[in-house]
PDB file of N, CA and C in Angstrom:
ATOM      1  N   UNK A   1     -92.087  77.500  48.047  1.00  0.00           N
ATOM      2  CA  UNK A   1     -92.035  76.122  47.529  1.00  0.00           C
ATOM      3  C   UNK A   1     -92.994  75.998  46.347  1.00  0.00           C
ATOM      4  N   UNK A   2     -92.498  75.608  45.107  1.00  0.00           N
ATOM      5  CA  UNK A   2     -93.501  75.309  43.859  1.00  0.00           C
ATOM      6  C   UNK A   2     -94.052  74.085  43.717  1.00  0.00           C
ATOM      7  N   UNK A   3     -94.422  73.962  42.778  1.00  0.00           N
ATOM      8  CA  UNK A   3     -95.618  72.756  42.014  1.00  0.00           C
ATOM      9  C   UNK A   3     -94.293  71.617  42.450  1.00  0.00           C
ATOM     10  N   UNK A   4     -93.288  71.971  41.490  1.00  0.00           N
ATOM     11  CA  UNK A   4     -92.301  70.234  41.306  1.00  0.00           C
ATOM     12  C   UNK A   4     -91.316  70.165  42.909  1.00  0.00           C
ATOM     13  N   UNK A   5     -91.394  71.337  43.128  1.00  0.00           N
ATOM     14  CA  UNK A   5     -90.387  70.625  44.850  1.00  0.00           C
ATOM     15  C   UNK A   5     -91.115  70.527  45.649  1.00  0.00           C
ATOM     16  N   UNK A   6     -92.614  70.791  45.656  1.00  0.00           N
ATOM     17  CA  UNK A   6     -93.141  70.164  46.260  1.00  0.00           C
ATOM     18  C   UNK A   6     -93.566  68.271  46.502  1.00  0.00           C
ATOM     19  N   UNK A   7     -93.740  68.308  44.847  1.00  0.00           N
ATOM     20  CA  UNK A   7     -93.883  66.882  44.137  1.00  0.00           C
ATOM     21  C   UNK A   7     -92.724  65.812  44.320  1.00  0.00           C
ATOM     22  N   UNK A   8     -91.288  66.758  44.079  1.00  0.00           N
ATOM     23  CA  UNK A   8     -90.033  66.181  44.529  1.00  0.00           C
ATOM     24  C   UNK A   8     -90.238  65.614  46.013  1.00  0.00           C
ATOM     25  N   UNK A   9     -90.684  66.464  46.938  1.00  0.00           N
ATOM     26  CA  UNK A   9     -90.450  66.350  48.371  1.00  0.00           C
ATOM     27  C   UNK A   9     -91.454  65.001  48.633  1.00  0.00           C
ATOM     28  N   UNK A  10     -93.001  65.190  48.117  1.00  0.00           N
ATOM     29  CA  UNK A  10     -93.534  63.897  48.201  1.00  0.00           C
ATOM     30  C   UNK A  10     -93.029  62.795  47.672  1.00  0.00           C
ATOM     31  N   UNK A  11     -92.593  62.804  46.503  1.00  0.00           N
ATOM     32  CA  UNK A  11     -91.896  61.344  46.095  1.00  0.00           C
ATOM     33  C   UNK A  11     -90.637  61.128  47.332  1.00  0.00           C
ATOM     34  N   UNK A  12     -89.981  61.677  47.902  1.00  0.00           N
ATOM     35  CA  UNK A  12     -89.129  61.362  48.554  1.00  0.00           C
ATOM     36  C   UNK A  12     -89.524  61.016  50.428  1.00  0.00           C
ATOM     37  N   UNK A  13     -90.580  61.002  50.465  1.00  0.00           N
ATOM     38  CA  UNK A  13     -91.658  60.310  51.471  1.00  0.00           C
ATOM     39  C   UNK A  13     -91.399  58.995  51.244  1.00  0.00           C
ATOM     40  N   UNK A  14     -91.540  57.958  52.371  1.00  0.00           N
ATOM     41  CA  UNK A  14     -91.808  56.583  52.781  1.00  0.00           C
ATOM     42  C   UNK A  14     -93.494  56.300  52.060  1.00  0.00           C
ATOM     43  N   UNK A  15     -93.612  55.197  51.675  1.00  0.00           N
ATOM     44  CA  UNK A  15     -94.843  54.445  51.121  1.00  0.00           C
ATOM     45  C   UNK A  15     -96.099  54.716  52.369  1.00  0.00           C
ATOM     46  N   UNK A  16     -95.415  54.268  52.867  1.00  0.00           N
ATOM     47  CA  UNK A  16     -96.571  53.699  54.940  1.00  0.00           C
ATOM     48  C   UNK A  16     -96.308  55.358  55.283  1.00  0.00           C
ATOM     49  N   UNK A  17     -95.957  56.907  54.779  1.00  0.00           N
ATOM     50  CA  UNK A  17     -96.139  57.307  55.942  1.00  0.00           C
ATOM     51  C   UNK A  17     -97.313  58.129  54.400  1.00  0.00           C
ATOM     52  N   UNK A  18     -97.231  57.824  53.405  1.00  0.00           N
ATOM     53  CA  UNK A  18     -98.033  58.559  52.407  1.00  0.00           C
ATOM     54  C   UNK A  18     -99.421  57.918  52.170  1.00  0.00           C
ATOM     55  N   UNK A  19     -99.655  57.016  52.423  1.00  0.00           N
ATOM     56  CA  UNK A  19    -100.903  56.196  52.763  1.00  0.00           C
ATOM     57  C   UNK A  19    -101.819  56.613  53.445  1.00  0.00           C
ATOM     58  N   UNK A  20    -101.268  56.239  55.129  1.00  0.00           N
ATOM     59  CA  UNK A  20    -102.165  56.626  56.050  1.00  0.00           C
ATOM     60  C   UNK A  20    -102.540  58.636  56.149  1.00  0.00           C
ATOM     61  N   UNK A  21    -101.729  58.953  55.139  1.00  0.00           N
ATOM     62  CA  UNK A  21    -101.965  60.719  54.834  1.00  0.00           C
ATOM     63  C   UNK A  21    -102.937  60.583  53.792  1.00  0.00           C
ATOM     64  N   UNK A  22    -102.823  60.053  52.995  1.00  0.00           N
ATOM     65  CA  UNK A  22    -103.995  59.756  51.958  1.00  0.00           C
ATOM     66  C   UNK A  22    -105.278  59.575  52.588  1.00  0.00           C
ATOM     67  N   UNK A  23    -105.461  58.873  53.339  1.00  0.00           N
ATOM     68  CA  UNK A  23    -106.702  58.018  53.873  1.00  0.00           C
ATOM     69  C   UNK A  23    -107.102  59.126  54.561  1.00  0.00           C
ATOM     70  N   UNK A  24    -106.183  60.176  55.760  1.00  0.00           N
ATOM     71  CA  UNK A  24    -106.712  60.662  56.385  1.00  0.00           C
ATOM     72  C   UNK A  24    -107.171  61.857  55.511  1.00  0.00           C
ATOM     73  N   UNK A  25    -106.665  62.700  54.564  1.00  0.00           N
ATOM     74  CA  UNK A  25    -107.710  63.404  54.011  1.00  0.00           C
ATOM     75  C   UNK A  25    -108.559  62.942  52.735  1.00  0.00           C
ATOM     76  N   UNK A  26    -108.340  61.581  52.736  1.00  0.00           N
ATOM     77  CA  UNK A  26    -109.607  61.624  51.910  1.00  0.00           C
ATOM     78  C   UNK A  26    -111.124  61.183  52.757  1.00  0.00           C
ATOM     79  N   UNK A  27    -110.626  60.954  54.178  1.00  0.00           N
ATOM     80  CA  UNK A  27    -111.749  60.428  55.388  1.00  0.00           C
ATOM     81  C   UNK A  27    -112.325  62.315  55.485  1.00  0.00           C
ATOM     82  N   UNK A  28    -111.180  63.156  55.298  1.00  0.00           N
ATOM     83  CA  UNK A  28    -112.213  64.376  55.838  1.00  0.00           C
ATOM     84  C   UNK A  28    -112.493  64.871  54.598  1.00  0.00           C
ATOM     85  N   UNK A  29    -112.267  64.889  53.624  1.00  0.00           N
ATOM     86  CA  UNK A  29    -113.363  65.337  52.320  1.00  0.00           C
ATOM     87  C   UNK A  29    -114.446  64.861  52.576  1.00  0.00           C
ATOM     88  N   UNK A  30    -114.527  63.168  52.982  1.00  0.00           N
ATOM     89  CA  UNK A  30    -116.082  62.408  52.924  1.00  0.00           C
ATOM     90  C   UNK A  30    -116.713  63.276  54.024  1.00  0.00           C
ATOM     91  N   UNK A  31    -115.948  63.680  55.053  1.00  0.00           N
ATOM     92  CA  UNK A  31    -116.889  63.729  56.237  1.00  0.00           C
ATOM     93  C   UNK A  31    -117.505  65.035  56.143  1.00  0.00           C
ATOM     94  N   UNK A  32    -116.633  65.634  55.340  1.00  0.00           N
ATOM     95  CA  UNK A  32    -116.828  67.586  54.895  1.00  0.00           C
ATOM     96  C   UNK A  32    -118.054  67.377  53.852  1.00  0.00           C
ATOM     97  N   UNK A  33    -117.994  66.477  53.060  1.00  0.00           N
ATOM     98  CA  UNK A  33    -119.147  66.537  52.101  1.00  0.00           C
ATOM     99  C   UNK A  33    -120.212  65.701  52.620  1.00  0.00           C
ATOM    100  N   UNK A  34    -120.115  64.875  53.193  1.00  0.00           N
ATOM    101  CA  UNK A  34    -121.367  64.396  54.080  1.00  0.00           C
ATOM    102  C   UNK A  34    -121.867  65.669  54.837  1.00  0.00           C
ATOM    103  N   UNK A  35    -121.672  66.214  55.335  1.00  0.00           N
ATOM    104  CA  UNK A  35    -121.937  67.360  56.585  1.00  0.00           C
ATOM    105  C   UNK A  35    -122.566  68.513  55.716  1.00  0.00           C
ATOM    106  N   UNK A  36    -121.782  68.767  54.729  1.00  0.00           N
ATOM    107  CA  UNK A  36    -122.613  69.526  53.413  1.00  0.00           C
ATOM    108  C   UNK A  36    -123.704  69.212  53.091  1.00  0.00           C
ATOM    109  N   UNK A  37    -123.809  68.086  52.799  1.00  0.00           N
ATOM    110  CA  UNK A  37    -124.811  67.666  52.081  1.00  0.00           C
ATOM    111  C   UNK A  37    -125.874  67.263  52.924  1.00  0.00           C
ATOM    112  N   UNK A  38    -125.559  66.991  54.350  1.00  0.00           N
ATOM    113  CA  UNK A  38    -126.537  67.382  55.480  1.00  0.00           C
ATOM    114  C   UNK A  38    -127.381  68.560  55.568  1.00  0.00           C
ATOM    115  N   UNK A  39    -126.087  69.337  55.429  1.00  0.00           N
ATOM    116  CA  UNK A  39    -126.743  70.466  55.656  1.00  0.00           C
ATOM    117  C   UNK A  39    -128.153  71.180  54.352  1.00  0.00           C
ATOM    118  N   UNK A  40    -127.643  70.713  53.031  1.00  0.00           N
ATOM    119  CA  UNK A  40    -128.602  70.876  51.923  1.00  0.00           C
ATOM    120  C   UNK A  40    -129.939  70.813  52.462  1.00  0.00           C
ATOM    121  N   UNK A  41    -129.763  69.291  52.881  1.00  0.00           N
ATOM    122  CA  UNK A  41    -131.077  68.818  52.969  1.00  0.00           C
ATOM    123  C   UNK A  41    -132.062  69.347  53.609  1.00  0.00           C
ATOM    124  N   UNK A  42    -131.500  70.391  54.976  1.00  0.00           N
ATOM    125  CA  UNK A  42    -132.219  70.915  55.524  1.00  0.00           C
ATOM    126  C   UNK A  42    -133.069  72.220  54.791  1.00  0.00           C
TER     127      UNK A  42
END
């Protein structure tokens, strides 16, 4: 699967089910870079 059928396949996703996919990895980037950056500190 490439760059545009992949891109194809997301545009052809529902609004409400691409959202709550959004949110959920952009909740674990924060939580991955919080935890990082925990860890720096030490």
């Amino acid at each position: 699967m490439d760059y545009f059928e992949m891109m194809a396949w997301m545009g052809s996703l529902p609004l409400w089910w691409i959202v709550p996919l959004y949110l959920v990895v952009a909740f674990l980037f924060a939580w991955v870079f919080g935890s990082v950056a925990k860890e720096m500190d030490h």
